[in-house]
Protein backbone atom coordinates (compact mmCIF):
# COMPACT_ATOMS: atom_id res chain seq x y z
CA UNK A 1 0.00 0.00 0.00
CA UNK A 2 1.48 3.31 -0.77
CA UNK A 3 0.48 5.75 1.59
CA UNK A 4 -0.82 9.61 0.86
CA UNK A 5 1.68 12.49 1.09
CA UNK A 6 0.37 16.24 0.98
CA UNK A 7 3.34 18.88 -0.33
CA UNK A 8 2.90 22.55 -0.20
CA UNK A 9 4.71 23.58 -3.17
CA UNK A 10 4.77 27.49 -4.55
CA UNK A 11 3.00 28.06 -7.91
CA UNK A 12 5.93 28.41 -10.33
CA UNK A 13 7.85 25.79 -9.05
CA UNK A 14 4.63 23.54 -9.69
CA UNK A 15 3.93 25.18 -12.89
CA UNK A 16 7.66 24.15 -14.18
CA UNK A 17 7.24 20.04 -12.87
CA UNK A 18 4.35 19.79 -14.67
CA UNK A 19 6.35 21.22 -17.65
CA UNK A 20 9.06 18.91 -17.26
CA UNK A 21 6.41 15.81 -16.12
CA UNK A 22 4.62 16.57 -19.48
CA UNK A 23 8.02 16.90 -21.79
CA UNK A 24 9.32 13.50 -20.02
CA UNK A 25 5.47 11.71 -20.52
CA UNK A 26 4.85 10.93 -16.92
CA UNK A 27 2.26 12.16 -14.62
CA UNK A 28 3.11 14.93 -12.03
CA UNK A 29 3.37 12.37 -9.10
CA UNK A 30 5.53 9.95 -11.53
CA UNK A 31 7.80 12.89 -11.84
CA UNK A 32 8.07 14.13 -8.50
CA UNK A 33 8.86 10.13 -7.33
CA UNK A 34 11.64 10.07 -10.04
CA UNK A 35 13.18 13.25 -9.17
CA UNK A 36 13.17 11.85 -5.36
CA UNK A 37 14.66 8.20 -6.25
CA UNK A 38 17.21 9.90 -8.38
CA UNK A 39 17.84 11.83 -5.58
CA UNK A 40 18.50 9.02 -3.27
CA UNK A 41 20.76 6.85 -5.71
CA UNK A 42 22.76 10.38 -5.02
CA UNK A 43 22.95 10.52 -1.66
CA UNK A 44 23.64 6.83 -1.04
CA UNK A 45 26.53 6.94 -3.52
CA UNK A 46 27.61 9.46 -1.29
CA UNK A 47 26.88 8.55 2.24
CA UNK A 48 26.46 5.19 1.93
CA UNK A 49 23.05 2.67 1.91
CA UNK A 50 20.05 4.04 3.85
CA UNK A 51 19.05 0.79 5.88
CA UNK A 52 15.66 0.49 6.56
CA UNK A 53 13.79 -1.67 9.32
């Protein structure tokens, strides 16, 4: 189950992901999820694996 998350997110800034979700042919909330696992893959290969329990 994947569970809700609300964001408060200023207009432009939306108006630009949507932009960039459209150009890439995902939906907003498939673009903001691959903009935050990309993210991740960065910071492990810098910090190391995030372990989970």
């Amino acid at each position: 189950m994947n569970p809700n998350f609300s964001l408060r997110i200023d207009d432009e800034l939306l108006k630009k992901l949507r932009y960039i979700a459209d150009y890439d042919d995902r939906s907003l909330n498939g673009e903001i999820q691959n903009i935050l696992k990309q993210y991740i893959v960065k910071f492990e290969k810098e910090h190391g694996k995030i372990k989970l329990e």
